[in-house]
PDB file of N, CA and C in Angstrom:
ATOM      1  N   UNK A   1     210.598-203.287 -21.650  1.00  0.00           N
ATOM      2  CA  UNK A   1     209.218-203.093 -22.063  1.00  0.00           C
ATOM      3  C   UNK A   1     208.282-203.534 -20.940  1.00  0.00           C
ATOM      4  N   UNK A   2     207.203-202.906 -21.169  1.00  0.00           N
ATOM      5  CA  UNK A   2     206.227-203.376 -20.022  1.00  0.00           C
ATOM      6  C   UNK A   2     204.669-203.205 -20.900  1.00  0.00           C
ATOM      7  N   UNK A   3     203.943-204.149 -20.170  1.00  0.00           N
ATOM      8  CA  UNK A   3     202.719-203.855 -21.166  1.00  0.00           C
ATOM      9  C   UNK A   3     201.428-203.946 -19.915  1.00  0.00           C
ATOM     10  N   UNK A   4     200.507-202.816 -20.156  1.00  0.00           N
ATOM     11  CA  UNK A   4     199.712-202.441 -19.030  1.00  0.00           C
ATOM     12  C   UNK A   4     198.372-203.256 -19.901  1.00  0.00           C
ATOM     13  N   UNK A   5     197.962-203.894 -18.874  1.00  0.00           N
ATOM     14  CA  UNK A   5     196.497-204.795 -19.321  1.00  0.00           C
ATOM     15  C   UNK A   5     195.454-205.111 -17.782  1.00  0.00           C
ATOM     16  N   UNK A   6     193.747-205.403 -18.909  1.00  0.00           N
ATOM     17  CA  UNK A   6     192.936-205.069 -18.081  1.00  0.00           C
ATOM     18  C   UNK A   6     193.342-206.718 -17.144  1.00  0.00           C
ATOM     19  N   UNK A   7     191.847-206.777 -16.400  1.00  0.00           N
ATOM     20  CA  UNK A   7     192.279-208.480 -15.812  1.00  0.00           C
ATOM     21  C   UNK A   7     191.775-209.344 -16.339  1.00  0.00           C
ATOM     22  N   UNK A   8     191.232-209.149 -17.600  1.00  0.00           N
ATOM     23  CA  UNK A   8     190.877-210.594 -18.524  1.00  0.00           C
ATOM     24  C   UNK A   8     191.878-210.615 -19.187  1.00  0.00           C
ATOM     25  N   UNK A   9     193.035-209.451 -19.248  1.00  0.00           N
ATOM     26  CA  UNK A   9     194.147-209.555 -20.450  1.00  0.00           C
ATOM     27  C   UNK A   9     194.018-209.019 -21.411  1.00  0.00           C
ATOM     28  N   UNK A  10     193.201-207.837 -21.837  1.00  0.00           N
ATOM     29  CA  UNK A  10     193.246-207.354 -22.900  1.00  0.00           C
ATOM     30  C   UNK A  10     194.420-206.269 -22.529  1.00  0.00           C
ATOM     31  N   UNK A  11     194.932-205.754 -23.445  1.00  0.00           N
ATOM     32  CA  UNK A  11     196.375-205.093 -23.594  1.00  0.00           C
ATOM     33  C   UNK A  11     195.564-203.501 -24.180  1.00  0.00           C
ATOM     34  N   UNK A  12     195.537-203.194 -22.738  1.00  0.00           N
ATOM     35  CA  UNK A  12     195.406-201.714 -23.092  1.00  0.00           C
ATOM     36  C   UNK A  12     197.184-200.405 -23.332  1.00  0.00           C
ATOM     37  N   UNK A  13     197.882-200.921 -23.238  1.00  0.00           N
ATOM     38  CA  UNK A  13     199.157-199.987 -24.081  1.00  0.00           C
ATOM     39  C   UNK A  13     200.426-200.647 -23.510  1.00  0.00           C
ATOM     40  N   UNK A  14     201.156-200.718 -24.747  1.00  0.00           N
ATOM     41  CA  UNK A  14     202.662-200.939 -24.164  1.00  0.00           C
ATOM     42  C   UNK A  14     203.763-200.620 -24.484  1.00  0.00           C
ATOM     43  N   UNK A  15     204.653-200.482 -22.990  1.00  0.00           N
ATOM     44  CA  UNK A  15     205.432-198.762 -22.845  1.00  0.00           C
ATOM     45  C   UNK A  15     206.267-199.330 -23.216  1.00  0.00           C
ATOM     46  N   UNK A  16     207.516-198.621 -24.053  1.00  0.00           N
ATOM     47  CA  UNK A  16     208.871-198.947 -24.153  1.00  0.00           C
ATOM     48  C   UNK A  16     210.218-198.723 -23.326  1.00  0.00           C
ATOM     49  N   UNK A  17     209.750-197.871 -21.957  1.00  0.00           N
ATOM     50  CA  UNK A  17     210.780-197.821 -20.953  1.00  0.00           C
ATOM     51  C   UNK A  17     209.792-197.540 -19.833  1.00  0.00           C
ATOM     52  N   UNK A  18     210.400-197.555 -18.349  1.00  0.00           N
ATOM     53  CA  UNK A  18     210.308-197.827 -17.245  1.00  0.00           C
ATOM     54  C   UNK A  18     209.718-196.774 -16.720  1.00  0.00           C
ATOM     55  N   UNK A  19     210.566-195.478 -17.856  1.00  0.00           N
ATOM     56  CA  UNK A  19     210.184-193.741 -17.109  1.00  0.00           C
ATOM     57  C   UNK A  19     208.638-193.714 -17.406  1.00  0.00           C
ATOM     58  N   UNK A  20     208.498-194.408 -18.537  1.00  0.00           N
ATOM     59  CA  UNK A  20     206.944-194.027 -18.991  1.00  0.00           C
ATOM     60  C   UNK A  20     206.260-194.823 -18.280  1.00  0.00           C
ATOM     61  N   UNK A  21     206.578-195.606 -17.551  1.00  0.00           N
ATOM     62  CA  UNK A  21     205.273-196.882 -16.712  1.00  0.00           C
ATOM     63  C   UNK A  21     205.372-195.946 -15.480  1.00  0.00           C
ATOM     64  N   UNK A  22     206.236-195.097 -15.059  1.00  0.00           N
ATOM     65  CA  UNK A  22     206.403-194.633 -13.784  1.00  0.00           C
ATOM     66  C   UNK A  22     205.437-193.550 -13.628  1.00  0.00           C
ATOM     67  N   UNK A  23     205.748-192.647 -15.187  1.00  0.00           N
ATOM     68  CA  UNK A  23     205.090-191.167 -15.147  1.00  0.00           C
ATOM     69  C   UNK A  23     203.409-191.886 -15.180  1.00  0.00           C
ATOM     70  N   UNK A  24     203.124-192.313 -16.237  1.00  0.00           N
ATOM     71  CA  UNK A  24     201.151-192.992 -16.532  1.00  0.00           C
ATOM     72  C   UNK A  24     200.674-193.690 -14.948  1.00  0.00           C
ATOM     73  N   UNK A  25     201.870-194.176 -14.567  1.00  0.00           N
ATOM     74  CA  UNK A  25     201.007-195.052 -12.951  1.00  0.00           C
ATOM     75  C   UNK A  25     201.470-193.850 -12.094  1.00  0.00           C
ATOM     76  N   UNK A  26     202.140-192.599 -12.046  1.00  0.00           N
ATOM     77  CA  UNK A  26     201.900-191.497 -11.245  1.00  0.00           C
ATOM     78  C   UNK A  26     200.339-190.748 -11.227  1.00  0.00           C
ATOM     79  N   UNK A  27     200.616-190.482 -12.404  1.00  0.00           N
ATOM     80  CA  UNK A  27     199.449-189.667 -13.189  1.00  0.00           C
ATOM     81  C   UNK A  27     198.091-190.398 -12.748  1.00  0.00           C
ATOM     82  N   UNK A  28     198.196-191.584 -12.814  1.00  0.00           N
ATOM     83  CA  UNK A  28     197.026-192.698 -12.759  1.00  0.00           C
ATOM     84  C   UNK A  28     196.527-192.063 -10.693  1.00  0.00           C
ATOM     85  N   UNK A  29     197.738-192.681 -10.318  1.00  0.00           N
ATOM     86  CA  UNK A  29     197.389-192.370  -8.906  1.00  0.00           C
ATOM     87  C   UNK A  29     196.837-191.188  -8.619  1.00  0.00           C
ATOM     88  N   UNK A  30     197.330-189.896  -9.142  1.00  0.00           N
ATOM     89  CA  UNK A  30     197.167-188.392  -8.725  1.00  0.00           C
ATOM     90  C   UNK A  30     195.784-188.532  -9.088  1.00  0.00           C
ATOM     91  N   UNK A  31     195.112-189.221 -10.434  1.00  0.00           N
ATOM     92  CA  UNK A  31     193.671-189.213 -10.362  1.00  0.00           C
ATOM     93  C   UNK A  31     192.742-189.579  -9.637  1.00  0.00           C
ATOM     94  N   UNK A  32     193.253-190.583  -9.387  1.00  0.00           N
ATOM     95  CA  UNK A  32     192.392-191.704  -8.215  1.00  0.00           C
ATOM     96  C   UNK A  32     192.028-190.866  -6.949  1.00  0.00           C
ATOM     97  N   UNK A  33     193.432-190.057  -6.789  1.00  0.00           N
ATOM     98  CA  UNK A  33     193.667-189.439  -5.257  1.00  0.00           C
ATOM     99  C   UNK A  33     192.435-188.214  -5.564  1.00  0.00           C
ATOM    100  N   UNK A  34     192.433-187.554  -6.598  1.00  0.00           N
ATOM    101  CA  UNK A  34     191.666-187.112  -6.531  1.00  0.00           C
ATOM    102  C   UNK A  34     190.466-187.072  -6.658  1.00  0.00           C
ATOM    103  N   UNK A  35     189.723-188.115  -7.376  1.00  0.00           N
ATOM    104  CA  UNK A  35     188.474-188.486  -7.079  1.00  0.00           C
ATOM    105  C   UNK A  35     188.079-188.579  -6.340  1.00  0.00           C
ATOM    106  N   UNK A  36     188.813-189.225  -5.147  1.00  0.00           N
ATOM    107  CA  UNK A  36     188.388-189.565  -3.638  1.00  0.00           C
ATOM    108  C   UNK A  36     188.094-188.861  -3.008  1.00  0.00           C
ATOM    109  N   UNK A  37     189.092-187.603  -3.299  1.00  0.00           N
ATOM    110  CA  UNK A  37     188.966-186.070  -1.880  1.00  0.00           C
ATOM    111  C   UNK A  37     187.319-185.165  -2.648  1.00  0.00           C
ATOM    112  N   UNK A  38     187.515-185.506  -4.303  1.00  0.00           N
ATOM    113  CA  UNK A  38     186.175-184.869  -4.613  1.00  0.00           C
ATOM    114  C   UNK A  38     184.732-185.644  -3.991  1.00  0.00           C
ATOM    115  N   UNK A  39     185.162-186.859  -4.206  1.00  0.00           N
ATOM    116  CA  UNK A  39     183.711-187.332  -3.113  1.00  0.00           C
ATOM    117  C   UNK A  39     183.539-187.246  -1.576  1.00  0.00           C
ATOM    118  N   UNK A  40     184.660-187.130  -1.113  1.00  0.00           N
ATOM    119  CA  UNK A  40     184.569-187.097  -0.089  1.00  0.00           C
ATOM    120  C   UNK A  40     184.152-185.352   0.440  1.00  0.00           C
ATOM    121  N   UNK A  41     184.569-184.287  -0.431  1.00  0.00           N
ATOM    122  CA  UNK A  41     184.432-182.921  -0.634  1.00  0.00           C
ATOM    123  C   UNK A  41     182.824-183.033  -0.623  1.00  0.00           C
ATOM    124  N   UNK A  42     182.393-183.751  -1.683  1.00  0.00           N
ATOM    125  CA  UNK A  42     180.563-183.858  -2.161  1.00  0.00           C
ATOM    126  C   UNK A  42     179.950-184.390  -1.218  1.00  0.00           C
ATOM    127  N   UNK A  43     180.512-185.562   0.178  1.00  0.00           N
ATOM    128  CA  UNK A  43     179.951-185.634   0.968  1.00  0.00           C
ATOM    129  C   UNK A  43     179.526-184.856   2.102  1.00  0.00           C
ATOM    130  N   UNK A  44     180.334-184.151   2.234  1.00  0.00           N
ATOM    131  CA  UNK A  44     180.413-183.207   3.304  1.00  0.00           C
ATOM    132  C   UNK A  44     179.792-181.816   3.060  1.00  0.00           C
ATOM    133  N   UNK A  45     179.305-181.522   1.655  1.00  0.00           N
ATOM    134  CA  UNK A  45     178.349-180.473   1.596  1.00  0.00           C
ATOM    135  C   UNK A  45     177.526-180.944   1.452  1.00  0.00           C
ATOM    136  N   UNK A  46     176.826-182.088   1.192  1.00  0.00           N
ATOM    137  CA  UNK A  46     175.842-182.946   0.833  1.00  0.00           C
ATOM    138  C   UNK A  46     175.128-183.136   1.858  1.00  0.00           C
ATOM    139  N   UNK A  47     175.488-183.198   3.418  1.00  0.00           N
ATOM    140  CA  UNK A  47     175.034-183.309   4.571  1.00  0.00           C
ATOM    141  C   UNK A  47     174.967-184.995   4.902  1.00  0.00           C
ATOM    142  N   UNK A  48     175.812-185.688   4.136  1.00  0.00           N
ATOM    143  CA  UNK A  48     176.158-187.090   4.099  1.00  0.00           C
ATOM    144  C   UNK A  48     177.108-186.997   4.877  1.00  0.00           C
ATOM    145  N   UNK A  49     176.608-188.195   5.513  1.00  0.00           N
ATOM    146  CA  UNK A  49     178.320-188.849   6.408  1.00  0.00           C
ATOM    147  C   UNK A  49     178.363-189.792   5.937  1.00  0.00           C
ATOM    148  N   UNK A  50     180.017-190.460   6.233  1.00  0.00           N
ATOM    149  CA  UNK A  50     180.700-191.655   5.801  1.00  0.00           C
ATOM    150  C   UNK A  50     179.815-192.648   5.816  1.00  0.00           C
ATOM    151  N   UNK A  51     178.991-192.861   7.291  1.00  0.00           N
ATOM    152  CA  UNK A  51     178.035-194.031   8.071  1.00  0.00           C
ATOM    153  C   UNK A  51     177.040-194.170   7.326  1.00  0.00           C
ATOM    154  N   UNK A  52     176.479-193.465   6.738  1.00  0.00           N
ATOM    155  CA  UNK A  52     175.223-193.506   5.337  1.00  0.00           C
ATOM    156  C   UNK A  52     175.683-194.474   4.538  1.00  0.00           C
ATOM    157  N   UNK A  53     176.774-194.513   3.928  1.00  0.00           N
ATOM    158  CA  UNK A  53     177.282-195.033   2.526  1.00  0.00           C
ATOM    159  C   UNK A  53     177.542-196.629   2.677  1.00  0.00           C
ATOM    160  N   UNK A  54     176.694-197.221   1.933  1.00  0.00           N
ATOM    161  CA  UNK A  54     176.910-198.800   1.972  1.00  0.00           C
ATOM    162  C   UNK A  54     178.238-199.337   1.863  1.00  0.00           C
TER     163      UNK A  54
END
């Protein structure tokens, strides 16, 4: 078992095997990854560069 929680400890879900912590923290990443390339996509038509951004 594994149990995924925020960092005060609240217990947002918990998995009963390993495959499922693997597939949700894949899935998790593929999102992240893509948020990034979409802002970074929005910067670059935006006429923003990196050096702008605090």
């Amino acid at each position: 078992m594994a149990t995924l929680m925020t960092e005060n400890g609240v217990v947002l879900r918990i998995f009963s095997d390993i495959e499922e912590v693997r597939k949700v923290w894949q899935d998790w990443c593929s999102l992240q990854n893509d948020r990034v390339a979409s802002q970074i996509q929005y910067l670059g038509k935006s006429g923003l560069s990196e050096q702008n951004i605090p």
